[in-house]
Structure formats: C-alpha cells, structure tokens
Protein backbone atom coordinates (compact mmCIF):
# COMPACT_ATOMS: atom_id res chain seq x y z
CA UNK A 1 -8.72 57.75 330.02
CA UNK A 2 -11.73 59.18 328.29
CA UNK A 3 -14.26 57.62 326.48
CA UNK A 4 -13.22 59.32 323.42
CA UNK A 5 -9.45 58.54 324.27
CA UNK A 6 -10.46 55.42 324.39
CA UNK A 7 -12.16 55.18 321.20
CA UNK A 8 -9.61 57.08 319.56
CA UNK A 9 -6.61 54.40 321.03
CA UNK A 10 -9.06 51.52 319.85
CA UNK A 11 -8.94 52.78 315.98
CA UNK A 12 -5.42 53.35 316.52
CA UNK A 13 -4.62 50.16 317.22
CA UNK A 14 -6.66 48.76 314.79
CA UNK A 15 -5.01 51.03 312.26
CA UNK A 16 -1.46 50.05 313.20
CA UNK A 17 -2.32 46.69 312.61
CA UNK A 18 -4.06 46.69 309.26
CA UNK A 19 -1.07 48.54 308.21
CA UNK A 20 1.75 45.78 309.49
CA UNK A 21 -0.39 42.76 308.35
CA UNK A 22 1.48 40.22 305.85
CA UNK A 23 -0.56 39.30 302.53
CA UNK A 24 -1.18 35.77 301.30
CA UNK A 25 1.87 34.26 299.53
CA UNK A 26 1.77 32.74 296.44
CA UNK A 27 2.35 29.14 296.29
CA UNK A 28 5.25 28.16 293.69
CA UNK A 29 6.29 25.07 292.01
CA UNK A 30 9.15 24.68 290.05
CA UNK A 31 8.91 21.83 287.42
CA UNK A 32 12.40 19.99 286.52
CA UNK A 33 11.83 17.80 283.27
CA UNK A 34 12.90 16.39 280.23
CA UNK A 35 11.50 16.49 276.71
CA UNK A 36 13.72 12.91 275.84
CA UNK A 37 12.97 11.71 279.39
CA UNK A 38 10.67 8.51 279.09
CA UNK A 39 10.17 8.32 282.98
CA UNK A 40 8.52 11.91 282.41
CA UNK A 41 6.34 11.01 280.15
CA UNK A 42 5.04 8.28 282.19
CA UNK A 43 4.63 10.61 285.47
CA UNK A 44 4.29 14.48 284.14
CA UNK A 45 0.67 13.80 283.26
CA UNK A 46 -0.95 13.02 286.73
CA UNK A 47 1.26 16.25 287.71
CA UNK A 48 -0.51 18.28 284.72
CA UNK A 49 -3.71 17.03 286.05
CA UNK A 50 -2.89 18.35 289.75
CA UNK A 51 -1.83 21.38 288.17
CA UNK A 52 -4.90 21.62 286.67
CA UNK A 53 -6.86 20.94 289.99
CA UNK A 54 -4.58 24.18 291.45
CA UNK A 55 -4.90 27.08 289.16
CA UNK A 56 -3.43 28.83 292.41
CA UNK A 57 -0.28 27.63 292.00
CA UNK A 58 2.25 29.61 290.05
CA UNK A 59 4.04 26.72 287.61
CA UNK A 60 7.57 27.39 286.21
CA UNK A 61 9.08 24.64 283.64
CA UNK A 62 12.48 24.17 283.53
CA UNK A 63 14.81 21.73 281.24
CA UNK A 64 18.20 20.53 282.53
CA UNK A 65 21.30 19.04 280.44
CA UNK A 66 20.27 15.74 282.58
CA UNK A 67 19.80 13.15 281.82
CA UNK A 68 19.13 14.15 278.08
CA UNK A 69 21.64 17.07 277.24
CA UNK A 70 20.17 17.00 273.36
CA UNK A 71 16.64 18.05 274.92
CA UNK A 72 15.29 20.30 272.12
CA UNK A 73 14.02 22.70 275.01
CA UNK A 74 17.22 22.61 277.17
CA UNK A 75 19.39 23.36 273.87
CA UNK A 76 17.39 26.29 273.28
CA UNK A 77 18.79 28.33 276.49
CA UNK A 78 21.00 25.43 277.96
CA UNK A 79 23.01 28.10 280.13
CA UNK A 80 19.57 29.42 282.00
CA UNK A 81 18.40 26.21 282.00
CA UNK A 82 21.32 24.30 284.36
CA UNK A 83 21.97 27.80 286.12
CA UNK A 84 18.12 27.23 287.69
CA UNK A 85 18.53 23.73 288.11
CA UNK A 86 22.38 24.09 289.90
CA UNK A 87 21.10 27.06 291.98
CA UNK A 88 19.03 23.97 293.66
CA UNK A 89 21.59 21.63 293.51
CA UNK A 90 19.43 18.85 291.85
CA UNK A 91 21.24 18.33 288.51
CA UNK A 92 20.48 14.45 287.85
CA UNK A 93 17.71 13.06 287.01
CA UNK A 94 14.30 13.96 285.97
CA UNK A 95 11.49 14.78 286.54
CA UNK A 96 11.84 16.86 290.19
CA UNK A 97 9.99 19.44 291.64
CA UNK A 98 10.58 22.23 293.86
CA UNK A 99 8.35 23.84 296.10
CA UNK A 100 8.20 27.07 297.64
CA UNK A 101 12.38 26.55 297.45
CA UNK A 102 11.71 23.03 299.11
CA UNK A 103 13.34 20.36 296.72
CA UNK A 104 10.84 17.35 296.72
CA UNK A 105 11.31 13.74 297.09
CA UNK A 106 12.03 12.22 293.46
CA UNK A 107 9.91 9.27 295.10
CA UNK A 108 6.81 11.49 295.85
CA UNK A 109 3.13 11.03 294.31
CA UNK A 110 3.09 14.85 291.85
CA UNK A 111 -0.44 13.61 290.83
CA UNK A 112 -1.33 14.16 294.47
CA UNK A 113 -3.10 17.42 296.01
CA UNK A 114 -1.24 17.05 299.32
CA UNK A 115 2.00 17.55 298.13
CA UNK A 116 0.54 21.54 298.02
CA UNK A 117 -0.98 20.90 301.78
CA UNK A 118 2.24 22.44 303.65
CA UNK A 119 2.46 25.54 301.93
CA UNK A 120 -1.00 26.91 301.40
CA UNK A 121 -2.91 29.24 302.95
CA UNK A 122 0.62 31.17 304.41
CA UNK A 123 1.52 34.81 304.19
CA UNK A 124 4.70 36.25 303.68
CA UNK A 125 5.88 40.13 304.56
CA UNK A 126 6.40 40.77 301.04
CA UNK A 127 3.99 41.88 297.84
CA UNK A 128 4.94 41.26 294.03
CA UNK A 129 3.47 42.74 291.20
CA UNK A 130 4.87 42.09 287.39
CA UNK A 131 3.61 44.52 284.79
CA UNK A 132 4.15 43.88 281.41
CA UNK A 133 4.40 46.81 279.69
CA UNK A 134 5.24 45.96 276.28
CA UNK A 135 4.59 42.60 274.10
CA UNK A 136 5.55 42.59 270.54
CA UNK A 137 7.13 40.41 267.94
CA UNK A 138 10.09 42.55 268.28
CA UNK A 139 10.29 42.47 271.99
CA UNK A 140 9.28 42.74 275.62
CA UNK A 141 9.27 44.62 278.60
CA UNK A 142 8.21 44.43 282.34
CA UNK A 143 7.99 46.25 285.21
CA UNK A 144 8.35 44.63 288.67
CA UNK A 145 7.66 46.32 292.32
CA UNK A 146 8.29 44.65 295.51
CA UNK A 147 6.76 46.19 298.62
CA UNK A 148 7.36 45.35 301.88
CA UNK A 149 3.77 45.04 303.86
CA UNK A 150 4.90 44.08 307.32
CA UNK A 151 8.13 43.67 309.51
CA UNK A 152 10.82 41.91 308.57
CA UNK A 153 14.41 41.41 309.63
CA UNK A 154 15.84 40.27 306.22
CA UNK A 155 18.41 43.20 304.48
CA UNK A 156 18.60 41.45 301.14
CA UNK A 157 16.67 38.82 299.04
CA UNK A 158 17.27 37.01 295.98
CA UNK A 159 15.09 38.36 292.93
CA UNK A 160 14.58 35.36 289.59
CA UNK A 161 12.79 37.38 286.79
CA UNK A 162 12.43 34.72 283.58
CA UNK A 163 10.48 34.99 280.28
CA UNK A 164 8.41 32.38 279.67
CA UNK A 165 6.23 30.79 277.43
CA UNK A 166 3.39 29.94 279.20
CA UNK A 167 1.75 27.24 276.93
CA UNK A 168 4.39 25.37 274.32
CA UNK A 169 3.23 23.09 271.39
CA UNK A 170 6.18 20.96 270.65
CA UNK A 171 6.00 17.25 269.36
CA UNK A 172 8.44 16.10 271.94
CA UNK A 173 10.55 12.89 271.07
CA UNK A 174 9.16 11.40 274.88
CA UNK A 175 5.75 11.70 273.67
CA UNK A 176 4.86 14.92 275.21
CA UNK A 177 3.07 17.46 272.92
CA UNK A 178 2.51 20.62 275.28
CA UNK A 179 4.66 22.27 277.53
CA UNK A 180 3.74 24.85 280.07
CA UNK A 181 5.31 27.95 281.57
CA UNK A 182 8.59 26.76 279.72
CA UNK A 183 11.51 29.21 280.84
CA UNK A 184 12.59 30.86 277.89
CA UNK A 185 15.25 33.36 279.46
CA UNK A 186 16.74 34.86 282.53
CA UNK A 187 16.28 38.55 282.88
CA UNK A 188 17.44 39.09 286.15
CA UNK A 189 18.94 36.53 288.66
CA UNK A 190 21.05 38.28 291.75
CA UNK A 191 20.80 39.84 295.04
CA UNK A 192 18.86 43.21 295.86
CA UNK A 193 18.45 44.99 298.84
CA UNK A 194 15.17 44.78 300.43
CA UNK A 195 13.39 47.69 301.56
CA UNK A 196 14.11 48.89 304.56
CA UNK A 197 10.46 50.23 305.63
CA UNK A 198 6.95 48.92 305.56
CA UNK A 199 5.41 50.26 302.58
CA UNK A 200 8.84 51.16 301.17
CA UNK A 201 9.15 49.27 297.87
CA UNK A 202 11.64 49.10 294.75
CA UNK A 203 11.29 48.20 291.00
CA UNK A 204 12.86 46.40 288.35
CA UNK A 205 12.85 46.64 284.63
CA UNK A 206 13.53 43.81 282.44
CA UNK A 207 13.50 44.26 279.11
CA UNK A 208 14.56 41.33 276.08
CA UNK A 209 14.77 41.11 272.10
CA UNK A 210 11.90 38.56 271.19
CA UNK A 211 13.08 35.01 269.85
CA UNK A 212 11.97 33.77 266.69
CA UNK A 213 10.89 30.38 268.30
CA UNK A 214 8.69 32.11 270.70
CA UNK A 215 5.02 32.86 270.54
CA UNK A 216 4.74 36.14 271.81
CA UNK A 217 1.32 36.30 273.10
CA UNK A 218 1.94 33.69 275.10
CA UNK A 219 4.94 35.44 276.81
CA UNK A 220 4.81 36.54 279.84
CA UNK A 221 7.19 37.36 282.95
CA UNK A 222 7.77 35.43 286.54
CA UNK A 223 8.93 37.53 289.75
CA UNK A 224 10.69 35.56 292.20
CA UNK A 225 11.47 36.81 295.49
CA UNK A 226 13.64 34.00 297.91
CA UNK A 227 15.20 34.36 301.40
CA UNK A 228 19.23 34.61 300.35
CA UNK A 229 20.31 31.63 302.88
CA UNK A 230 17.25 29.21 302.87
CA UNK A 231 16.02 29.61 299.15
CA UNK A 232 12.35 29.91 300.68
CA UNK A 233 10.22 31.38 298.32
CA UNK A 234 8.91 34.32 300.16
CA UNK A 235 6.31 36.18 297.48
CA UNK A 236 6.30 35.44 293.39
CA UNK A 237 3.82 37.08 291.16
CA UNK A 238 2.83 36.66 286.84
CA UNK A 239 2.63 39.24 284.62
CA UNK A 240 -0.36 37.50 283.08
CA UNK A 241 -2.40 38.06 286.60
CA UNK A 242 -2.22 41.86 285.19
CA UNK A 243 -4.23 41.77 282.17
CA UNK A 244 -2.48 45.35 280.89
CA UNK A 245 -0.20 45.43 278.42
CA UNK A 246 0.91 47.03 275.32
CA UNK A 247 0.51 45.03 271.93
CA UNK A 248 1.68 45.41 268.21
CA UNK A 249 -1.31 47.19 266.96
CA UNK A 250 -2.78 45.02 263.65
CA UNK A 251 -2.45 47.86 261.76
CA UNK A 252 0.75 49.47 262.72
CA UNK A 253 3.15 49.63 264.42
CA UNK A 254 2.01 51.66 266.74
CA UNK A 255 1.65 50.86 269.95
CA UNK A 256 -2.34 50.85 271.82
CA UNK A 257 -0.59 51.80 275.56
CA UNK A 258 1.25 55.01 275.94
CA UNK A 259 4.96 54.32 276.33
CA UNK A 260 5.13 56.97 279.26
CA UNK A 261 3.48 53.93 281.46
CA UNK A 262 6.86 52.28 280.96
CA UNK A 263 8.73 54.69 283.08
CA UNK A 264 10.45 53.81 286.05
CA UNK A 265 12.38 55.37 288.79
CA UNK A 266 15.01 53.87 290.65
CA UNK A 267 16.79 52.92 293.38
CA UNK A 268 13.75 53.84 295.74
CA UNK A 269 14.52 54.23 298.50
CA UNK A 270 17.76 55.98 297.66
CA UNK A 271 19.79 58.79 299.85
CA UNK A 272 19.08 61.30 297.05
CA UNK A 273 19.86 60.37 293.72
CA UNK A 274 17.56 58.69 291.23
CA UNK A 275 17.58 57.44 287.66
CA UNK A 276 14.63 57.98 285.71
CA UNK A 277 14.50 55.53 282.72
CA UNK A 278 11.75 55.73 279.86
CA UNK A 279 11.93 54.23 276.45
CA UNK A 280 10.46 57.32 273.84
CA UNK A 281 10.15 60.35 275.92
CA UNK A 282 12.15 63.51 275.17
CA UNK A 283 9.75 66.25 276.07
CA UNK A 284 8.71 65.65 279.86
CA UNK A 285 8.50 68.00 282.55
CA UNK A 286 9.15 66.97 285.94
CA UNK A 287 7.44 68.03 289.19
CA UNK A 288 8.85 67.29 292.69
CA UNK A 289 5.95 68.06 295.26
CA UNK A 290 6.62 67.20 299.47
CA UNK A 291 3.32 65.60 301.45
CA UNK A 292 1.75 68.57 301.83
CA UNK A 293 1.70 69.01 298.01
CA UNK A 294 3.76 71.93 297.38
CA UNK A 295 6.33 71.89 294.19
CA UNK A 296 9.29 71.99 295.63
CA UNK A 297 11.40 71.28 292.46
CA UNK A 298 10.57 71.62 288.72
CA UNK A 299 12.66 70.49 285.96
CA UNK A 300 12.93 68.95 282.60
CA UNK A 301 12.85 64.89 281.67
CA UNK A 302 15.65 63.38 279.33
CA UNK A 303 15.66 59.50 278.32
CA UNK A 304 17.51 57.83 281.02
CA UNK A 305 18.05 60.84 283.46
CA UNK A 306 18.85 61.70 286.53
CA UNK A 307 17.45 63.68 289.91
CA UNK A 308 19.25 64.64 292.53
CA UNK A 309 17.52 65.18 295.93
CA UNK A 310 20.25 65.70 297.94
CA UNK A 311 19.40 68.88 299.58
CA UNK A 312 16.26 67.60 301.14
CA UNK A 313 15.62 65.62 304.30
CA UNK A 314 14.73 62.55 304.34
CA UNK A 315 10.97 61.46 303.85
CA UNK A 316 8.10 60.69 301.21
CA UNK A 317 8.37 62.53 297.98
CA UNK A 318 5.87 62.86 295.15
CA UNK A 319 7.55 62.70 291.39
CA UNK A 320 5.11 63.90 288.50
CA UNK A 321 5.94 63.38 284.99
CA UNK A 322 4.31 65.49 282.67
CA UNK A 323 3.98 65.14 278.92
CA UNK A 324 1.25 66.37 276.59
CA UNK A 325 -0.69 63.35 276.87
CA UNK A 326 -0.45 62.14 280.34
CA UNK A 327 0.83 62.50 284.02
CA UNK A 328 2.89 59.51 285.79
CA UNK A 329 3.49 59.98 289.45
CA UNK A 330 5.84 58.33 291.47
CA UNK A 331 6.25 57.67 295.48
CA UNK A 332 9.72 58.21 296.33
CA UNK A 333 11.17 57.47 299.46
CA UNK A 334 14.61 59.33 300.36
CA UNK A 335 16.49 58.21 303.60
C-alpha cells in the first residue's frame, strides 16, 4: 500500500469511528416520596442537598398512594403517580429512589455523593433531545428525537415522557415547603421501535391542556428512554436544557416563535408513508429533494397530512416545508 493509501485508510478509520462512538448518558434519579410522610421529612433534605451538589443529575419527583394515599400531590394525578411507582414494583413505603432503573436500598445514605459513583461518567448508544415548543397558560407542547449514535442490538425501548413542574411551593402537612421536578402528567408511557440505523432517529409529540394548579413557566418535559427487559435507563434528556421555546406574548396572544417550528414528521424511518402534523399551517408547500439535491416531488401541506414515498428506493430523503415566512427541513429515512 501507498503512502497516500495509507493515509487515506488512516482517516478512514478514524472517520468510521467518530461516527459509531456512544455519547455520555445522562445520569437519572427517580425520587419516590410523600408530602404526609414524616420519615421524609426527616431524610429528603440531606438528599436535596446532594442534589444540589449534582446539578448533573436529571431529578424526577414522584408521589405514591403509600403510605399516605390523601397526599395532596399524589391526589392531584393519583393514576400517573402509582402507574410510575408499580412500573418499579416498589409501592410501600417512602421515601425510595431509583437510579438509572436501579431501585435503591430503602436503608441507603441519599445525602451521600457515592450513591451517584456507579453510574457516572458512562455512555449509552442513544441521544435525547426534548424541545419545547410551546408554553402557555392554555397549554403545552414538545417535541422529542431519539437518535441512535452507535451499534446496538436492542429492536424496541420503552419511551416515559411526563410534564413536570420543576420547582413546587406547597406548605406540605410533613413540613416540607418546596418540591422539585414534581410529575404532573404522563404524556407518553409505551413501547417504540428503536431505530434501526446509526444516525437513524424518530420523534415524538406530546402535547397537554395546562392545569390550573400548575405554574407554567416552570413546566417543562422529561424524555425517558429504558431497555424493555432490564428497565436500565439508557439516555433521558429536559426540555429546560433547550432554552427555546414559545411563550404567551405579554401583550397578546400571539405567540414570539413561529408555529411552523412545531412541525413534525413521522414514523421516520418508515417504508414510505409519513404523517406530517403541524398545529396552524394551511398554506405550505412541500419539497421532496434526493442527496444529490434534486426535487424529486413537489406538493401541497394540509394540517395533519400525509406523503407517500412509495415509489422510491430506499435511502435518505430531504423534506422542505415552505411557507411565506420560513423553511423547515426534515431528514427522512425510507427503508
């Protein structure tokens, strides 16, 4: 071989893997308490302290029915509340934690930094980002993508998506008077298949009405991504690590973010047919261009419409959407 084979195989290689390397995963805690739980009081402090010492760590706050079903914050979504707390099989007493999916010893120090040791600094195959795209009083809505960044056997994973309120003031009867990344609602809880390719990804879109109990500045939206089998919490991500999104304008009701950021395109990958959802568009054009750039389709864009891409082979796609005041393109992926 060459010298300049040899350089050329060298950047190849290097290439290759740069493109197949995992990311850092996000280290997750999942806080089990109660707001009439006296043994909480006395023990969620030193925790709020570590949590304090690990801005790193992605905190969720649930409220079970035990052992205080009249917990003001359990009544207020008791279904979503137990169905998170079941799904770990830890209904009992409080407070718990869970880990990266790993349910911790009720007898463990949570006011100690080494109960984070195991599952820091570790990378995962999979990359989450939450988008909110629209905060008001009257309601919310997120996007989430999930790309896959490196190999990985699994065909399916298990996707949590709640609202939360990320800081709560409530006079609790146990003492407590705030409450942190207290989950407010499900928006999606259930199995989704994972893409198939590295650098394939798929999206979401969760939308909900705003409660009145909620402050809704300080909503925001958790993506969960677990292995199906071993609940192991393989990538998670905050809406509130992307500072974008659309408020209430003081003024109006108009909105400061252009609602044509808020469309999405799904499945992808699909074997040819794809919705396009958008909340306020009705005078889009669409334009379907191949990797070389060439149009290869043009057509119109209706709310919550379809395309059908049948009758081309399988590959990388580029979806425009066109309005008057902006262009959205999408990365399709048909197989």
């Amino acid at each position: 071989m060459n010298k300049r084979n040899t350089v050329l195989a060298f950047f190849t290689l290097i290439l290759s893997t740069l493109s197949m390397a995992q990311v850092d995963r996000r280290v997750v805690v999942e806080h089990f308490t109660n707001t009439r739980c006296g043994i909480c009081a006395s023990r969620n402090p030193a925790f709020n302290v570590n949590m304090a010492n690990h801005p790193e760590v992605l905190r969720l706050t649930i409220h079970p029915s035990r052992p205080y079903s009249s917990c003001e914050l359990h009544k207020h979504n008791s279904a979503d509340n137990d169905a998170r707390t079941n799904f770990y099989d830890i209904l009992g007493g409080t407070p718990r934690l869970v880990i990266q999916g790993d349910i911790v010893s009720s007898g463990a120090n949570y006011g100690s930094a080494a109960i984070f040791d195991a599952y820091e600094e570790t990378t995962t195959p999979y990359d989450i980002k939450v988008e909110m795209l629209k905060r008001t009083s009257d309601s919310l809505t997120a996007r989430v993508v999930i790309r896959k960044v490196a190999d990985d056997a699994r065909s399916s994973l298990f996707l949590y998506i709640p609202a939360v309120e990320d800081t709560l003031q409530f006079n609790a009867p146990n003492g407590e008077k705030e409450h942190y990344n207290v989950l407010r609602k499900i928006l999606f809880n259930n199995s989704i298949v994972a893409p198939v390719n590295i650098e394939d990804s798929l999206e979401v879109m969760v939308r909900t009405e705003m409660h009145s109990d909620w402050v809704s500045n300080n909503m925001t939206v958790i993506a969960i991504a677990q292995d199906e089998g071993s609940k192991e919490i393989l990538q998670a991500a905050n809406s509130s690590d992307n500072p974008s999104v659309e408020e209430e304008d003081e003024t109006s009701s108009v909105s400061t973010k252009r609602i044509t950021e808020g469309i999405s395109v799904y499945p992808n990958p699909s074997m040819g047919i794809y919705t396009i959802s958008g909340t306020g568009i009705t005078n889009a054009d669409l334009k379907l261009r191949d990797v070389n750039g060439s149009i290869i389709l043009s057509t119109s864009f209706m709310n919550n419409d379809t395309i059908n891409l049948s009758q081309f082979s399988n590959g990388v796609y580029f979806l425009s959407i066109v309005t008057k005041d902006s262009v959205i393109t999408k990365r399709l992926v048909k197989r």
